[in-house]
Protein backbone atom coordinates (compact mmCIF):
# COMPACT_ATOMS: atom_id res chain seq x y z
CA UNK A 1 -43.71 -19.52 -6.28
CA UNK A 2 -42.76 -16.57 -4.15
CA UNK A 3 -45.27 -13.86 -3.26
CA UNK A 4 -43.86 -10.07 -3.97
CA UNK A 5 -44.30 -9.62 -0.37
CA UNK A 6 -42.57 -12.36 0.66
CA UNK A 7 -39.38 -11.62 -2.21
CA UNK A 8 -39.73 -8.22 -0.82
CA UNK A 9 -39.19 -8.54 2.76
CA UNK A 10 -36.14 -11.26 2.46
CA UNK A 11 -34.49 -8.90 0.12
CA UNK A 12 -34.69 -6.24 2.80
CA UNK A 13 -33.06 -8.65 4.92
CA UNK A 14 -30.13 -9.64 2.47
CA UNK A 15 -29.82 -6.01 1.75
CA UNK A 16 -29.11 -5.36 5.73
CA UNK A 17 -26.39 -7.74 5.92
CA UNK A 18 -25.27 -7.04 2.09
CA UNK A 19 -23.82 -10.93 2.23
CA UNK A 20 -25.59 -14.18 3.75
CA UNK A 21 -25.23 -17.23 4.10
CA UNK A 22 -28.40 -19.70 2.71
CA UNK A 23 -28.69 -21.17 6.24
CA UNK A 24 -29.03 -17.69 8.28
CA UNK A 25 -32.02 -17.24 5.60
CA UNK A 26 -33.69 -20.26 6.35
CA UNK A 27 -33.66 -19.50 10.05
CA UNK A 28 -34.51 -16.39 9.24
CA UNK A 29 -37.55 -17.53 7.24
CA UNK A 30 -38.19 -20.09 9.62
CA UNK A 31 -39.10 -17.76 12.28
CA UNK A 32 -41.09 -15.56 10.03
CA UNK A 33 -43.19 -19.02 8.80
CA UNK A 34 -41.93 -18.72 5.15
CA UNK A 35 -42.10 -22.19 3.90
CA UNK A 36 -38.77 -23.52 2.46
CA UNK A 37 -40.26 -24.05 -0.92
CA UNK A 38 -40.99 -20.42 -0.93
CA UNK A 39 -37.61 -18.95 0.14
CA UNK A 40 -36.14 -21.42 -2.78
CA UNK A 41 -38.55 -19.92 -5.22
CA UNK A 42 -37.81 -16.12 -3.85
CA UNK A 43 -34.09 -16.64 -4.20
CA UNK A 44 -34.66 -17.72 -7.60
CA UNK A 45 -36.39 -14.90 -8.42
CA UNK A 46 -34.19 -12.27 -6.82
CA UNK A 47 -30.82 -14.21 -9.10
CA UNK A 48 -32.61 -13.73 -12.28
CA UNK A 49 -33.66 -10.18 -11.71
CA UNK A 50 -30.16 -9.70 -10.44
CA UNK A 51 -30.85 -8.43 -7.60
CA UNK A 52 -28.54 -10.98 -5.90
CA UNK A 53 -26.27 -13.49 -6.79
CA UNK A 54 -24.77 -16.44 -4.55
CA UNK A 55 -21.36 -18.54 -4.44
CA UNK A 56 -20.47 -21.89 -2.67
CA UNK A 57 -17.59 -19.94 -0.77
CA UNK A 58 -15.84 -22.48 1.77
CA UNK A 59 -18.73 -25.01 1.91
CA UNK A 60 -21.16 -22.50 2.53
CA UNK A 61 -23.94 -21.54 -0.50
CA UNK A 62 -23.30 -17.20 0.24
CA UNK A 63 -25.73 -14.87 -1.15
CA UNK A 64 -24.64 -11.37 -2.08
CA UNK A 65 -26.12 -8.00 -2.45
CA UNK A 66 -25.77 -6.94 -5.90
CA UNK A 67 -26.32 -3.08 -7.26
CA UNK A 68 -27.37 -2.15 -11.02
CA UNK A 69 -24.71 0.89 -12.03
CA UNK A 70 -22.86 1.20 -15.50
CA UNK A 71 -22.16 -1.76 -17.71
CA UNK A 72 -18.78 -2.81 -16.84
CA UNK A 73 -16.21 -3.45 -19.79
CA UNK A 74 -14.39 -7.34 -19.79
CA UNK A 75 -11.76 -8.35 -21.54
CA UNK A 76 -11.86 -11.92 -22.68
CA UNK A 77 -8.53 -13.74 -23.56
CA UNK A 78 -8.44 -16.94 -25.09
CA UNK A 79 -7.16 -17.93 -28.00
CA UNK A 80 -9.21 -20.81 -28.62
CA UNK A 81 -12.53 -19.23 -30.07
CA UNK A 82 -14.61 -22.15 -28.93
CA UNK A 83 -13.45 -21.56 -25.26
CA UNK A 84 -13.80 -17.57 -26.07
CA UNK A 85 -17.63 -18.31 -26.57
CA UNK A 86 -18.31 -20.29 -24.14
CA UNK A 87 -16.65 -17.65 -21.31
CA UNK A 88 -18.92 -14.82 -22.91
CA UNK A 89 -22.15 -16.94 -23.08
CA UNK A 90 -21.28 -17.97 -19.27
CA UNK A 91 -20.61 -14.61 -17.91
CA UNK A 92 -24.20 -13.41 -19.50
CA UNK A 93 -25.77 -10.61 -20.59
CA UNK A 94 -25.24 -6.76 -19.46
CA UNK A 95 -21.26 -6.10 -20.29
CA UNK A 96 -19.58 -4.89 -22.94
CA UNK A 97 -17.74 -8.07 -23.96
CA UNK A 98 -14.22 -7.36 -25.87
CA UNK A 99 -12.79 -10.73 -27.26
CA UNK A 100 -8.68 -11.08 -27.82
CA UNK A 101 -6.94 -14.08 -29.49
CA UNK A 102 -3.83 -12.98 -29.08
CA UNK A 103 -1.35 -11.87 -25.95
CA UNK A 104 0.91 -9.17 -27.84
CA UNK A 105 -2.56 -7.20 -28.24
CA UNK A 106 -3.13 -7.10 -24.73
CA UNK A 107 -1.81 -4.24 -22.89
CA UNK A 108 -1.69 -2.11 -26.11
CA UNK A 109 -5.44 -2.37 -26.04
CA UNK A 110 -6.25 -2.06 -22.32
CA UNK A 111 -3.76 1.06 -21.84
CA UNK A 112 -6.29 2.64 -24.82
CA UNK A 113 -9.35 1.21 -23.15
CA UNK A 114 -9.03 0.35 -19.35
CA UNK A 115 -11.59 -3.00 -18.75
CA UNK A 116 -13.20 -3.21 -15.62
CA UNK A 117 -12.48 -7.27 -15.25
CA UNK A 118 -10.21 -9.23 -17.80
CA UNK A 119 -10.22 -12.77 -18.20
CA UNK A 120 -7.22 -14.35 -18.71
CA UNK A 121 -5.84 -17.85 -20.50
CA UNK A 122 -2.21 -18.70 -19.46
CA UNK A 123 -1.21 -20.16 -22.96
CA UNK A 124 -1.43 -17.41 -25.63
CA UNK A 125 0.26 -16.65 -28.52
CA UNK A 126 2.99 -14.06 -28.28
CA UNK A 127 2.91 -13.08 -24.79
CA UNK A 128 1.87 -15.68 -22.43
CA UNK A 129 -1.05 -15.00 -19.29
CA UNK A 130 1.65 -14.75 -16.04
CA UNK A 131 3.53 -11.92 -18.29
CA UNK A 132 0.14 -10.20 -18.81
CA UNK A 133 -1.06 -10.00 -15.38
CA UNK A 134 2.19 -9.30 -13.99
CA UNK A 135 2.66 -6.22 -15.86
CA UNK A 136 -1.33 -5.26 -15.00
CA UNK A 137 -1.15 -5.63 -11.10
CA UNK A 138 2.49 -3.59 -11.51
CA UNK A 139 1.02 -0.75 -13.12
CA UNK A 140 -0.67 1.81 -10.80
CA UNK A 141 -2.52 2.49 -13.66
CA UNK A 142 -4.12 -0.71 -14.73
CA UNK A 143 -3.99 -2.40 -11.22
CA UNK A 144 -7.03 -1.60 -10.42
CA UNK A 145 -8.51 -4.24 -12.88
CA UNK A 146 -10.20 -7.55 -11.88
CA UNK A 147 -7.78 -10.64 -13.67
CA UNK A 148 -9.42 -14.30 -13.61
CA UNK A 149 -7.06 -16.58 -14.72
CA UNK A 150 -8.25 -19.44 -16.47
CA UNK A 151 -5.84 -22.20 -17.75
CA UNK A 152 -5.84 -25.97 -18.89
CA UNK A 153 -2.23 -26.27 -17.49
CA UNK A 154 -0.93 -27.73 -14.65
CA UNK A 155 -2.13 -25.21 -11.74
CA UNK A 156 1.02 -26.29 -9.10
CA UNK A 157 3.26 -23.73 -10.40
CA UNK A 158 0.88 -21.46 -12.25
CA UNK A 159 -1.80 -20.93 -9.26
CA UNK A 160 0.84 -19.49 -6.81
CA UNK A 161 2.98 -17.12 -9.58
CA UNK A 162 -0.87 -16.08 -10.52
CA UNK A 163 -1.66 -14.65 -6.54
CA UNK A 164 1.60 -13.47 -5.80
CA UNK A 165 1.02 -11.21 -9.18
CA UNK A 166 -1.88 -10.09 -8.40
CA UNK A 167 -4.25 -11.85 -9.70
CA UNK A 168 -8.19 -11.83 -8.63
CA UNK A 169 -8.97 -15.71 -9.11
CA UNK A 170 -7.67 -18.80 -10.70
CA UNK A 171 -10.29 -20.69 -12.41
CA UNK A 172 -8.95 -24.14 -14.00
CA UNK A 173 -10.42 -25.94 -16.72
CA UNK A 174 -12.54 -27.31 -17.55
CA UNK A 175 -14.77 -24.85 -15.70
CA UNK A 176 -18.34 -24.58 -14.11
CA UNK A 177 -20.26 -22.27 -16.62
CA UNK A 178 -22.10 -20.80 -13.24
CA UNK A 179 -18.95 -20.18 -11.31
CA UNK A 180 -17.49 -18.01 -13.42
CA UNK A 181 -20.50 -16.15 -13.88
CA UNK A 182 -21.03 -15.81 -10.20
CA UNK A 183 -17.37 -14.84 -9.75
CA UNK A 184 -17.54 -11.88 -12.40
CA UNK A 185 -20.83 -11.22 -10.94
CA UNK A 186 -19.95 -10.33 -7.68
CA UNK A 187 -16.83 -8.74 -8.61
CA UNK A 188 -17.92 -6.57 -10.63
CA UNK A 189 -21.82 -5.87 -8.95
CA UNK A 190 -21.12 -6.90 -5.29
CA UNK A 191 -22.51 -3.79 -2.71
CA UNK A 192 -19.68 -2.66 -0.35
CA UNK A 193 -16.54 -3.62 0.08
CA UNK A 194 -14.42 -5.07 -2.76
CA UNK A 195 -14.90 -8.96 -3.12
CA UNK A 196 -11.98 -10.92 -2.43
CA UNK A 197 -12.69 -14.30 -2.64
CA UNK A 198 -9.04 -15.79 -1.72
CA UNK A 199 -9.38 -14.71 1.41
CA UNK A 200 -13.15 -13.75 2.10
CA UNK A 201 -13.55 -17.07 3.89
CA UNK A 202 -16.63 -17.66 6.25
CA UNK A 203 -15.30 -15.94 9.49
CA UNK A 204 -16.78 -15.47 12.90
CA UNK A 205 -20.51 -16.00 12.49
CA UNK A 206 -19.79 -18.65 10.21
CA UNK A 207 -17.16 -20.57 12.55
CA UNK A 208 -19.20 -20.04 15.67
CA UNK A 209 -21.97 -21.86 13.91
CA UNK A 210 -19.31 -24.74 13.20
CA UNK A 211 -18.66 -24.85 16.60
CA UNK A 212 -21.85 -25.02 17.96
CA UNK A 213 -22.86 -27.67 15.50
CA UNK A 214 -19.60 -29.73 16.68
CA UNK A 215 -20.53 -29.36 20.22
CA UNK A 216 -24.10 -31.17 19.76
CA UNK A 217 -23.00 -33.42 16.75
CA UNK A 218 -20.79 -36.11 18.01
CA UNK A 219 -20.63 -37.18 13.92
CA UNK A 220 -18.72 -33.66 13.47
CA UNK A 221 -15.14 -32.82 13.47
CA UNK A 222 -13.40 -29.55 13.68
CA UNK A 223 -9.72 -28.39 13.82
CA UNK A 224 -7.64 -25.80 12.93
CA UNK A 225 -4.83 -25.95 9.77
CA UNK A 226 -2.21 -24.00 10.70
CA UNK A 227 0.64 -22.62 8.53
CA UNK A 228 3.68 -23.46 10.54
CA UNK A 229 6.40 -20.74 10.72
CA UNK A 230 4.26 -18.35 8.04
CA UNK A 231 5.50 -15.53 10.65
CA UNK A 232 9.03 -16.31 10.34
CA UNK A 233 8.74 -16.78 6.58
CA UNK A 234 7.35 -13.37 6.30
CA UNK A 235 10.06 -11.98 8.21
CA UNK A 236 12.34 -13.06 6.17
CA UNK A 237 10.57 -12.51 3.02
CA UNK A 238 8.42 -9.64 3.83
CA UNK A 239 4.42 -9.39 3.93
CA UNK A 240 3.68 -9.85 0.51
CA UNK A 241 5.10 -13.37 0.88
CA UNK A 242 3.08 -13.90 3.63
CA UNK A 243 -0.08 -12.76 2.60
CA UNK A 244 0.69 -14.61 -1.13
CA UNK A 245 0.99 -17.92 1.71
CA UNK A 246 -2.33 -17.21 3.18
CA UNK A 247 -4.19 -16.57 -0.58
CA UNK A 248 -2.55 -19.91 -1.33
CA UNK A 249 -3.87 -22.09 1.00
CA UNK A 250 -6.94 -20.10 0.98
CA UNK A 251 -8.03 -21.11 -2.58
CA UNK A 252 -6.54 -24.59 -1.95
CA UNK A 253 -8.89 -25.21 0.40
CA UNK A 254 -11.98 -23.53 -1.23
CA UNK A 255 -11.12 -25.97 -4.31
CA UNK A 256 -10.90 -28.92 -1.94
CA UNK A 257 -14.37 -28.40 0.00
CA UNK A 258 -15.76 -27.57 -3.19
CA UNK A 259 -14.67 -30.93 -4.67
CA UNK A 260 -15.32 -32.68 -1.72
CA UNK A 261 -19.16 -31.55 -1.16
CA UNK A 262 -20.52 -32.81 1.84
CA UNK A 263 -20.99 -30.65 5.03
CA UNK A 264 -17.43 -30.19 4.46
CA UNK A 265 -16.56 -26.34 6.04
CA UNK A 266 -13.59 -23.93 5.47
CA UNK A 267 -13.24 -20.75 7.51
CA UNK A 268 -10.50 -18.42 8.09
CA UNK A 269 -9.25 -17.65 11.58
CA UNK A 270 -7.75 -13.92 10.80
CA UNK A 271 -4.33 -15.15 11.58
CA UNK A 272 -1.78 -17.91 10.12
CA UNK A 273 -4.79 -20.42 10.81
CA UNK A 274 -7.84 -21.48 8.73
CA UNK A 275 -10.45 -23.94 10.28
CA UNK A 276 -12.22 -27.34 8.60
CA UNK A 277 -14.99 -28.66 10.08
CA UNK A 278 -17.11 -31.62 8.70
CA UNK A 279 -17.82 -35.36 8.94
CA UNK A 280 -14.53 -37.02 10.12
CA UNK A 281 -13.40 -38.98 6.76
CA UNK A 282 -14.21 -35.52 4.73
CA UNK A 283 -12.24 -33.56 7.09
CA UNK A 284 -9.06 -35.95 6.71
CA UNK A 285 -9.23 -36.19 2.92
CA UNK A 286 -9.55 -32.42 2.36
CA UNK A 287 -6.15 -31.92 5.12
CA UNK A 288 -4.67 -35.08 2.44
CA UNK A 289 -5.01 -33.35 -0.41
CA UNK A 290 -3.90 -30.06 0.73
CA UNK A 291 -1.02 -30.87 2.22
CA UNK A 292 0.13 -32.49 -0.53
CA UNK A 293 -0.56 -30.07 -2.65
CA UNK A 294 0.73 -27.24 -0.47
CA UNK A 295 4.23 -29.83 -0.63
CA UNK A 296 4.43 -29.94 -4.63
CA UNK A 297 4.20 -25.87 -4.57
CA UNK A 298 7.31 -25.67 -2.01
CA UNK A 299 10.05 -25.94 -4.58
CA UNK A 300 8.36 -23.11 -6.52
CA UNK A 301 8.18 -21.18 -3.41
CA UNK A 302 12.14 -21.66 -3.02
CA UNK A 303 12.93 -21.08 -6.49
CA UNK A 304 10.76 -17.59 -6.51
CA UNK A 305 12.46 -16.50 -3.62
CA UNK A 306 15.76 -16.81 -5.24
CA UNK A 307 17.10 -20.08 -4.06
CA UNK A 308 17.93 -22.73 -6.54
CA UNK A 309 18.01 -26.33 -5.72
CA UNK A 310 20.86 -27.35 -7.51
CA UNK A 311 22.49 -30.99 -5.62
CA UNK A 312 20.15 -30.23 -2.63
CA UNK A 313 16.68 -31.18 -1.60
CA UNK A 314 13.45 -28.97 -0.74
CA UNK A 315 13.69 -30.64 2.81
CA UNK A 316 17.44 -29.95 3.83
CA UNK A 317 16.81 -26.44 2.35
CA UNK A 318 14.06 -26.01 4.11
CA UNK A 319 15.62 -27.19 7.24
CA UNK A 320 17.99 -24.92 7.25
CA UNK A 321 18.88 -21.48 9.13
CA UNK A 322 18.19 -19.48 6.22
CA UNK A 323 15.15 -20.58 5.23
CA UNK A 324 12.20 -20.61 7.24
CA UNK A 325 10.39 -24.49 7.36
CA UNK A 326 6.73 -23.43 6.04
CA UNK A 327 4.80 -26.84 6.16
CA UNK A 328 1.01 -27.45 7.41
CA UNK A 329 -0.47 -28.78 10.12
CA UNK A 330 -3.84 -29.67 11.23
CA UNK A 331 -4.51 -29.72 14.95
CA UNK A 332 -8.38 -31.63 15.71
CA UNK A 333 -9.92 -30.18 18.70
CA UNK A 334 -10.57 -31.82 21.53
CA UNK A 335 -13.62 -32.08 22.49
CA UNK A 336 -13.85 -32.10 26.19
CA UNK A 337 -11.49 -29.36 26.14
CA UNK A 338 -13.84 -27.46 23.56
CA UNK A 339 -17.07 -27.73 25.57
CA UNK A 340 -15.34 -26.62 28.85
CA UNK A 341 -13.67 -23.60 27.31
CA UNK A 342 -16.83 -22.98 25.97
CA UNK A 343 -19.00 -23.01 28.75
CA UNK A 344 -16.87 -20.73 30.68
CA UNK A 345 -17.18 -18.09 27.43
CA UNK A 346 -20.52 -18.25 27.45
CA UNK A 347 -20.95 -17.83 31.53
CA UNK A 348 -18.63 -14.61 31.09
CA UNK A 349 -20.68 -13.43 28.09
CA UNK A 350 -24.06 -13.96 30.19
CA UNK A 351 -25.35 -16.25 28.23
CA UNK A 352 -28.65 -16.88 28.92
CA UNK A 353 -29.88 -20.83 28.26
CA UNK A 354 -33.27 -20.04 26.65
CA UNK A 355 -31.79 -18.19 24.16
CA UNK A 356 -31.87 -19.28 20.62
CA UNK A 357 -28.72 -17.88 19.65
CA UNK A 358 -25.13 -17.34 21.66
CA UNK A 359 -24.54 -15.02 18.79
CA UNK A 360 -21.03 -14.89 17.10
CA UNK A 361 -17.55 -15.25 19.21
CA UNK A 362 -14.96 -12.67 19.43
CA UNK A 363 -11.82 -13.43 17.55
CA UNK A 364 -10.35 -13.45 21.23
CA UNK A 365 -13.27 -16.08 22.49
CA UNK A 366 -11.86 -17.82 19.31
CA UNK A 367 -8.15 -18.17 20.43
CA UNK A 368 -9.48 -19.00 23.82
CA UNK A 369 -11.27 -22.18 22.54
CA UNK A 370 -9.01 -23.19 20.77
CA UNK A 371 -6.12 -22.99 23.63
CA UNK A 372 -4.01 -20.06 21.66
CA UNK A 373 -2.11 -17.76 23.97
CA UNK A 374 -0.44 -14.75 22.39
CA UNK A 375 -0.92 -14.15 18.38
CA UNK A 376 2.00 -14.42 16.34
CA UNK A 377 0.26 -12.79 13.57
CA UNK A 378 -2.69 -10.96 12.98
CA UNK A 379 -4.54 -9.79 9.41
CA UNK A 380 -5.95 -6.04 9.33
CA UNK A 381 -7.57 -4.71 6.43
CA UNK A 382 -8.38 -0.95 5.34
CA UNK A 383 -8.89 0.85 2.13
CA UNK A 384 -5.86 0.05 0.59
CA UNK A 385 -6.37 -3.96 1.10
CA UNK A 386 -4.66 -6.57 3.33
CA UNK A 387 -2.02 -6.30 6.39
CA UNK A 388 -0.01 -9.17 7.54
CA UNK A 389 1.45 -8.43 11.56
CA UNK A 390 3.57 -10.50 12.65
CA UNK A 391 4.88 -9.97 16.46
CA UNK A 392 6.45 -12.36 18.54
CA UNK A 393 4.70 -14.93 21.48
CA UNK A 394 4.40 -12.31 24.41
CA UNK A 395 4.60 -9.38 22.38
């Protein structure tokens, strides 16, 4: 059991960073001589009072700031009323909970009542989940509302026409009960910014610790998975192709390392790369099973950018002019190469040895270690969301 003292003074801490990961707290306890046992019990504590609330996000267990304002309206709809139940019991107390069995009732009722988050089956009666959300995140009036899709079918097809219209999440089924609460949790409650999980990948502090932990664990693999010719792909189909790419591959790979378990580690680079890191055999299987993934979605990538396959294949459309090649590929660091780059980063930065901490590297360190020269593209983001630049090498 955690003293109030104790709960107190690590929820200061959270509340300072407004999101942190579980292993920055147990350093951070560790230094303060909070036993373990005790920070387990105080996180505990703080979830059930709501105070936070935490999410496996890429590998790594993230806690989250939360604030008590209004109770937020959601919008469950599922047509099976088992399923319907078990979404509200999961989600919890403190919302006002609408149920709807049916898709034609849909927008009539949310133009009269605006929800703050709607869940959202695929297969409905009437008017089926894609045509729902579609028509939400098209309306400047309703886009504003948080859409989980949740679906039984297939998700090849159905995952990528759910981001590219605008949907929040894509949950499949059968589901983990504490996911989606945690997901409607810190959507709805989260202090700061708006969540967005497709992308909100760990990032610098996150992928310098990955580093660091490769550099001294010989058992540890890292690399980078890059999305070959995403720049040229959103040239030609503009940045909300691109950025549906990178929202893609980002929830690909948060379902993989989730499945996976392990050390296994996703971050995301803030370009047309995201970076795995883990024991060897996990890292390979989770670059397996995304990749072939990422290949049965190509067709529907074709098809919803207006080409039709007709007598040809996905590979000699893809190879030609028209049509950028999009395909992944995962590039393993080098070792050697890693620990000299890094050496000379940390002379420039004046590191000093008998420090505990290098602290986090610059997104320029980053490309550095790596071995990147010039940045084809770069991701921005301001008050009205996400920005996809794409320049050429040299630029």
């Amino acid at each position: 059991m955690a003293t109030p003292e104790t709960t107190s003074q690590l929820l200061d801490f959270i509340n300072s960073k407004q999101q942190i990961t579980y292993n920055d707290l147990s350093e951070y306890s560790l230094s303060r001589g909070i036993p373990e046992s005790e920070l387990k019990a105080a996180l505990r504590e703080m979830e059930s009072s709501k105070k936070v609330a935490s999410r496996n996000n890429g590998g790594i267990l993230t806690y989250y700031t939360i604030e008590e304002n209004e109770i937020n309206d959601v919008l469950i709809v599922e047509d099976d009323r088992n399923i319907s139940k078990l979404v509200a019991l999961s989600i919890g107390s403190g919302y006002n909970i609408t149920q709807v069995y049916d898709g034609g009732e849909v927008l009539p009722l949310i133009r009269g009542k605006k929800p703050d988050l709607m869940i959202l089956d695929l297969m409905l009666p009437n008017k089926d989940g894609l045509d729902i959300c579609q028509t939400v995140k098209s309306d400047q009036n309703l886009n504003d509302i948080i859409v989980i899709l949740i679906s039984a079918m297939d998700p090849t097809s159905n995952r990528f026409k759910g981001i590219k219209y605008g949907a929040d999440y894509y949950i499949k089924k059968p589901f983990d009960p504490q996911e989606l609460k945690s997901l409607v949790t810190i959507f709805l409650k989260k202090k700061g910014k708006r969540f967005d999980p497709l992308i909100d990948l760990p990032d610098m502090e996150g992928i310098t610790k990955a580093i660091e932990r490769s550099v001294k664990d010989g058992m540890y693999t890292i690399g980078r998975l890059r999305i070959e010719n995403l720049g040229s792909y959103t040239e030609r189909f503009g940045e909300r192709s691109g950025i549906t790419i990178l929202r893609l591959i980002s929830q690909l790979l948060q379902d993989t390392v989730s499945s996976i378990g392990g050390d296994t580690y996703a971050g995301f680079l803030n370009t047309d790369e995201f970076l795995i890191a883990g024991a060897k055999q996990n890292v390979d299987d989770a670059v397996s099973r995304i990749k072939n993934e990422f290949g049965m979605v190509l067709p529907f990538l074709l098809q919803d950018e207006g080409y039709k396959m007709l007598d040809l294949g996905v590979e000699s459309l893809f190879e030609s002019n028209e049509v950028p090649k999009l395909s992944l590929l995962f590039i393993p660091s080098e070792m050697d190469k890693l620990i000299e780059r890094r050496a000379t980063i940390l002379k420039n930065k004046g590191y000093d040895s008998s420090s505990k901490s290098i602290g986090s590297y610059t997104y320029e360190e980053l490309q550095t270690l790596f071995g990147k020269g010039d940045l084809d593209i770069k991701i921005t983001r301001d008050s009205k969301g996400m920005h996809l630049h794409v320049s050429k090498t040299g630029d």
